[in-house]
C-alpha atoms as a PDB file:
ATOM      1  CA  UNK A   1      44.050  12.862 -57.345  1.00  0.00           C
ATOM      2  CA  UNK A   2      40.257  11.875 -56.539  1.00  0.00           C
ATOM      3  CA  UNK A   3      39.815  11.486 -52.641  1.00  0.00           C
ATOM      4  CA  UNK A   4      37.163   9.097 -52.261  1.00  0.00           C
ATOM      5  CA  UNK A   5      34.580   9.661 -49.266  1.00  0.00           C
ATOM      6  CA  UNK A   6      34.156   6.952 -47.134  1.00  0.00           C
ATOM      7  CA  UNK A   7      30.823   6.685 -45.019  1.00  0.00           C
ATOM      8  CA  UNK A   8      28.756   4.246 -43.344  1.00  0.00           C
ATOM      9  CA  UNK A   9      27.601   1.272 -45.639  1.00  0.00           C
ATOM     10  CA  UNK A  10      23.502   0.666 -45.760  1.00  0.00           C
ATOM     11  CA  UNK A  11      23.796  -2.574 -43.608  1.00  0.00           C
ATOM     12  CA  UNK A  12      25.606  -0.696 -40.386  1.00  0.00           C
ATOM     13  CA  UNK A  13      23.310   2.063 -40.969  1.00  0.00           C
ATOM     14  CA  UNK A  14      20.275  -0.380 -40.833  1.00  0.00           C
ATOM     15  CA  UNK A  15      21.751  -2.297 -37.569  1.00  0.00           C
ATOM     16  CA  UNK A  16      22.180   0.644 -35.811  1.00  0.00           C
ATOM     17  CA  UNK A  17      18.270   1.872 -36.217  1.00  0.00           C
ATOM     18  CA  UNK A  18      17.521  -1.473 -35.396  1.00  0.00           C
ATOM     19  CA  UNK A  19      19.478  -1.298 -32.452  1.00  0.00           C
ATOM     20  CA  UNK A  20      17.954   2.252 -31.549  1.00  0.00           C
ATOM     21  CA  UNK A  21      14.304   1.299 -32.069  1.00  0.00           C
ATOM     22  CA  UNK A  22      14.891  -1.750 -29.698  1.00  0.00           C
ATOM     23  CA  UNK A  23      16.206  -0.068 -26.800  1.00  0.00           C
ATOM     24  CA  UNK A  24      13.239   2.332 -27.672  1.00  0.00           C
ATOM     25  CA  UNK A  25      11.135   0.079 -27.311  1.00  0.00           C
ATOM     26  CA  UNK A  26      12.409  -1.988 -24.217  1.00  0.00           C
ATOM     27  CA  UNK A  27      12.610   1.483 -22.180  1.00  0.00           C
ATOM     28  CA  UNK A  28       8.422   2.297 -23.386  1.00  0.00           C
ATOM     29  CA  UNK A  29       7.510  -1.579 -22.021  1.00  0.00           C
ATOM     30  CA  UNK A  30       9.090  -0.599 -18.904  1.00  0.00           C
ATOM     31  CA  UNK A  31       6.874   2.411 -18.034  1.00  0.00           C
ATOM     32  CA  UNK A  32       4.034   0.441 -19.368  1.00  0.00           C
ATOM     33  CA  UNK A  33       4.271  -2.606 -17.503  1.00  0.00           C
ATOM     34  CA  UNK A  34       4.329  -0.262 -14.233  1.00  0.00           C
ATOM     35  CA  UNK A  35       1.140   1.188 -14.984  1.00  0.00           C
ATOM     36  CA  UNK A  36      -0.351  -2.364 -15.720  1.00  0.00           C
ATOM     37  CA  UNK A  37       0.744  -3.573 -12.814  1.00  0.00           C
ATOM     38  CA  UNK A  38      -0.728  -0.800 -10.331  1.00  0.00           C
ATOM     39  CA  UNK A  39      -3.561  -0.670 -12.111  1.00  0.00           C
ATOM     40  CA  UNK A  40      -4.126  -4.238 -11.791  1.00  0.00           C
ATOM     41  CA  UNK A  41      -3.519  -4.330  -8.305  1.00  0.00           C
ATOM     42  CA  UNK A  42      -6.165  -1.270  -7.515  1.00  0.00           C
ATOM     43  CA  UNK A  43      -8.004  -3.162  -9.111  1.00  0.00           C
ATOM     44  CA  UNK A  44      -7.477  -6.571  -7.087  1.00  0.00           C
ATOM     45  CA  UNK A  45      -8.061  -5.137  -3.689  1.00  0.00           C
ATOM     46  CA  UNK A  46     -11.451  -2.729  -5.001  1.00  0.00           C
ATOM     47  CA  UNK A  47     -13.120  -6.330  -5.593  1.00  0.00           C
ATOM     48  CA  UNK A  48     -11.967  -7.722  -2.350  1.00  0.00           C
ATOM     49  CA  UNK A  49     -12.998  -4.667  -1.207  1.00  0.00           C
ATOM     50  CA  UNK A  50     -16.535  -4.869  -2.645  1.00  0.00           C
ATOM     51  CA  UNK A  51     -16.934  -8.403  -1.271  1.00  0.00           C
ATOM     52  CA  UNK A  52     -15.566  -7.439   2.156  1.00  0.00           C
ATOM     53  CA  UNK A  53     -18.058  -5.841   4.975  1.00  0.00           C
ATOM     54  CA  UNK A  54     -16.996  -5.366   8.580  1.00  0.00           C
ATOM     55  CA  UNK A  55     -18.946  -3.503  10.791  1.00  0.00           C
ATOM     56  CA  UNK A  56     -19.208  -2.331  14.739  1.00  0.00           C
ATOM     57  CA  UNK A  57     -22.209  -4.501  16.536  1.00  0.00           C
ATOM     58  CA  UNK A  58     -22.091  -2.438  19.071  1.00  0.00           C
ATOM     59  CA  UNK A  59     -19.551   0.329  21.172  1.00  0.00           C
ATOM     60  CA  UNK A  60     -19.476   2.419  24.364  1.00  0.00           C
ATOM     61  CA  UNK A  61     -17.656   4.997  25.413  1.00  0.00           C
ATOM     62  CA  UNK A  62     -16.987   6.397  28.932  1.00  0.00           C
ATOM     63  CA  UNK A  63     -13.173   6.441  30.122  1.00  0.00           C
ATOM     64  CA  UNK A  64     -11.644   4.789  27.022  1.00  0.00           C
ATOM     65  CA  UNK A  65     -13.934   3.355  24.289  1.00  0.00           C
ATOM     66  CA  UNK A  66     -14.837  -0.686  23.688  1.00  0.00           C
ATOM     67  CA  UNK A  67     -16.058  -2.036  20.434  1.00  0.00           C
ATOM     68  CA  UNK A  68     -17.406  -4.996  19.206  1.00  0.00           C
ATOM     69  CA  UNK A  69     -16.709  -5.650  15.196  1.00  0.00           C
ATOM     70  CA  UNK A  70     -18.286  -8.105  13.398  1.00  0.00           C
ATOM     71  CA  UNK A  71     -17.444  -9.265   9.693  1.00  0.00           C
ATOM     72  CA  UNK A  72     -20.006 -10.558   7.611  1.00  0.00           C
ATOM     73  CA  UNK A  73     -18.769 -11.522   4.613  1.00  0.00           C
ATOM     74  CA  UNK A  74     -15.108 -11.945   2.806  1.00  0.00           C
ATOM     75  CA  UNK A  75     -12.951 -14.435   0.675  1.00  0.00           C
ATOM     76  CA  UNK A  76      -9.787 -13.105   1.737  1.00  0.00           C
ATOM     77  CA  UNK A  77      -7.821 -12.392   5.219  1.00  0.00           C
ATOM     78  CA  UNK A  78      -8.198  -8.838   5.508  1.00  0.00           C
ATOM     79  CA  UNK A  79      -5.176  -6.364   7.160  1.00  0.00           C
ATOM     80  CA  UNK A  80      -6.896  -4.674   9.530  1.00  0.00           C
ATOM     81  CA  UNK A  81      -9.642  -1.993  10.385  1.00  0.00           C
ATOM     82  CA  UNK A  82      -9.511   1.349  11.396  1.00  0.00           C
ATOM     83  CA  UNK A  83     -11.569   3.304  13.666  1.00  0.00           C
ATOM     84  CA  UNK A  84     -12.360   6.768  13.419  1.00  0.00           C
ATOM     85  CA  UNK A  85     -14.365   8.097  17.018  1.00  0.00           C
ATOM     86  CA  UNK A  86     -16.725  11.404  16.457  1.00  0.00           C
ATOM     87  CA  UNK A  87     -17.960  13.817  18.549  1.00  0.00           C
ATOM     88  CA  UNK A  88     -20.270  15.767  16.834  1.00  0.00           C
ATOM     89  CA  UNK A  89     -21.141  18.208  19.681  1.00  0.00           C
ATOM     90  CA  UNK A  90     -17.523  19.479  19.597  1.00  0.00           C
ATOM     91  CA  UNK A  91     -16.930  18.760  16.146  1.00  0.00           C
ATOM     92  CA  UNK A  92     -13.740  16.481  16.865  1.00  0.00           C
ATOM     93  CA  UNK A  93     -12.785  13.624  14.777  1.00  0.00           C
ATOM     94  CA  UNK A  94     -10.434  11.486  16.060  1.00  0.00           C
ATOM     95  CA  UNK A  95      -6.935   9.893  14.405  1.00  0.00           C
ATOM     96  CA  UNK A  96      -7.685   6.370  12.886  1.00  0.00           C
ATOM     97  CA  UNK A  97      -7.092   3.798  15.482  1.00  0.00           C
ATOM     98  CA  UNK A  98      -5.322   0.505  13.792  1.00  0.00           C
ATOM     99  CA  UNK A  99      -6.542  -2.449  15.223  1.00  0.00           C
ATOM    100  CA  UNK A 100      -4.605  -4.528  12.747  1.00  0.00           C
ATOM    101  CA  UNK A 101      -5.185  -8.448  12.396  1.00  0.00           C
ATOM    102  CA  UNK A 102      -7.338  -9.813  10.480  1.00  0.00           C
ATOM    103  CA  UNK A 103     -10.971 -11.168  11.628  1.00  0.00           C
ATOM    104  CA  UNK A 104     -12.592 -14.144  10.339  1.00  0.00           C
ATOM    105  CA  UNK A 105     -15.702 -14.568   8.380  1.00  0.00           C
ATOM    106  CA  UNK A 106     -19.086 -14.650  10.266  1.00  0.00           C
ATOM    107  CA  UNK A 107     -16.607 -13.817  13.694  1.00  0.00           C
ATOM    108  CA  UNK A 108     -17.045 -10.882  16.380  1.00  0.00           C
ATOM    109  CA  UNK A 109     -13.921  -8.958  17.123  1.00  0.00           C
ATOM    110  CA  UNK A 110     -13.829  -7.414  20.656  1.00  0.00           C
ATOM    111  CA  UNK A 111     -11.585  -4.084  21.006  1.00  0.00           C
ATOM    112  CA  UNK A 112     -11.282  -3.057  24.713  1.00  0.00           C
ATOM    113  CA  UNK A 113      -9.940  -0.100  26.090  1.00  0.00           C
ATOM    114  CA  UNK A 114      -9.388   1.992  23.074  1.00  0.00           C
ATOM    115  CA  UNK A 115      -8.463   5.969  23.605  1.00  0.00           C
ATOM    116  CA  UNK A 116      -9.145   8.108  20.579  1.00  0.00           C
ATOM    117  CA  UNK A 117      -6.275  10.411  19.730  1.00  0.00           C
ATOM    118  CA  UNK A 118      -7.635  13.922  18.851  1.00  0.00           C
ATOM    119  CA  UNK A 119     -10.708  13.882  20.902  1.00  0.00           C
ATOM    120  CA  UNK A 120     -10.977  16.173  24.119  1.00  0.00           C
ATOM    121  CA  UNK A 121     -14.058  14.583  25.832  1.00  0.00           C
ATOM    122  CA  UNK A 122     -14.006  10.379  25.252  1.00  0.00           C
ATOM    123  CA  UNK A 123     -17.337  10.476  27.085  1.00  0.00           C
ATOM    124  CA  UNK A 124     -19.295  12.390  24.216  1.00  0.00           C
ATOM    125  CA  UNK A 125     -18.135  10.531  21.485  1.00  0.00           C
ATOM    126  CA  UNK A 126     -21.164   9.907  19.099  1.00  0.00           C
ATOM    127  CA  UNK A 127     -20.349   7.344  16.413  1.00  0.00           C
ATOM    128  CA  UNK A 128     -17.424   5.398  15.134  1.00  0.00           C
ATOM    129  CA  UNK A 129     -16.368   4.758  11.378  1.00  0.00           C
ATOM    130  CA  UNK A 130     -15.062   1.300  10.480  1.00  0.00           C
ATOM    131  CA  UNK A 131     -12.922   1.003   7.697  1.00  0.00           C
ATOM    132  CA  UNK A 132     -11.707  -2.444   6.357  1.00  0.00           C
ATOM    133  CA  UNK A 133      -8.155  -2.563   4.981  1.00  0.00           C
ATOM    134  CA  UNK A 134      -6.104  -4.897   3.099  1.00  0.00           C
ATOM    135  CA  UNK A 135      -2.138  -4.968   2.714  1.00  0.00           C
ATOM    136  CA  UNK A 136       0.126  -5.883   0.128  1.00  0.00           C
ATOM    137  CA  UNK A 137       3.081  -7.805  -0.274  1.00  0.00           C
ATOM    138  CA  UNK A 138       4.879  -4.352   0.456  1.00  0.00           C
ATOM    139  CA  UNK A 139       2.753  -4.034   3.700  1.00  0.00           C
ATOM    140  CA  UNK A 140       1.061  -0.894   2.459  1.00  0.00           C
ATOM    141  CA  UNK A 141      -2.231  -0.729   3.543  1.00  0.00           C
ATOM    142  CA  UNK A 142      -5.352  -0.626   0.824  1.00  0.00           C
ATOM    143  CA  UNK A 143      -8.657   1.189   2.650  1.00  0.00           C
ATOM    144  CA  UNK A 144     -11.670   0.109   1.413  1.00  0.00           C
ATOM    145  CA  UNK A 145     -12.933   3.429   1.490  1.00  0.00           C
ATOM    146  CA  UNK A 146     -16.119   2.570  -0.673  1.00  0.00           C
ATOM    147  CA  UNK A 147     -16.855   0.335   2.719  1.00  0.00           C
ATOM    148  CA  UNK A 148     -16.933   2.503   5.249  1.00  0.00           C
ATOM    149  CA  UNK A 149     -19.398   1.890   8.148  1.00  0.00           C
ATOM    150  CA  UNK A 150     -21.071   4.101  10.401  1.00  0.00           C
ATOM    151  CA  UNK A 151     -22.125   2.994  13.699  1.00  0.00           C
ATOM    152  CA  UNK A 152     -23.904   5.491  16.072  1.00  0.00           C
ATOM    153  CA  UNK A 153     -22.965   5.609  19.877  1.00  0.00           C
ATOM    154  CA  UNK A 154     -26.072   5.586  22.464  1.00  0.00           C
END
């Protein structure tokens, strides 16, 4: 007696490559889609950035600082700014103060009464950084670090 072998025929063979190379496939677009999709949003919110500028007009220091921010140009509603307080003499930088909100176009922004965290001696402060942010639909912020703006304290 001949035993005859029995294996897969050509056309389930060729299915189940085709099936293989699909899922492949489906699992690569995945990854890639979530790289093109953070990259395009970096590279969203550098542009805004780039068009956004928000700077202090003018601050003071004593007790608790005040600061007066002014934003001259935009297209968008930004998140927020944060303010970073120096004092050079002493070499302390404060923690970024949020003063979240957004401020409009070709509008000053008083902030009153602000105590820098970090900083021994409030009175001695020299300058203050002003960074612009934007958030997404996540509520993560976006700095627009290439936009940050010194002002120096007299």
């Amino acid at each position: 007696m001949i035993k005859q072998k029995k294996g897969l025929s050509t056309v389930v063979t060729t299915l189940i490559i085709i099936l293989l190379v699909l899922v492949a496939v489906g699992i690569i677009w995945i990854v890639v889609r979530g790289v093109i999709e953070t990259g395009t949003s970096e590279i969203d919110y550098g542009a805004k950035c780039f068009s956004t500028d928000v700077r202090a007009t003018s601050a003071a220091c004593a007790a608790t600082c005040d600061v007066d921010l002014y934003r001259k140009r935009g297209s968008d509603e930004i998140g927020g700014v944060y303010l970073v307080f120096h004092e050079d003499g002493a070499g302390e930088t404060s923690e970024p103060y949020d003063a979240a909100g957004d401020i409009g176009i070709l509008s000053t922004s008083p902030l009153i009464g602000i105590a820098p965290v970090g900083i021994t001696a409030v009175a001695g402060i020299d300058s203050v950084d002003v960074i612009a942010y934007y958030t997404d639909e996540q509520g993560e912020a976006f700095l627009c670090s290439s936009q940050i703006n010194p002002y120096a304290i007299s």
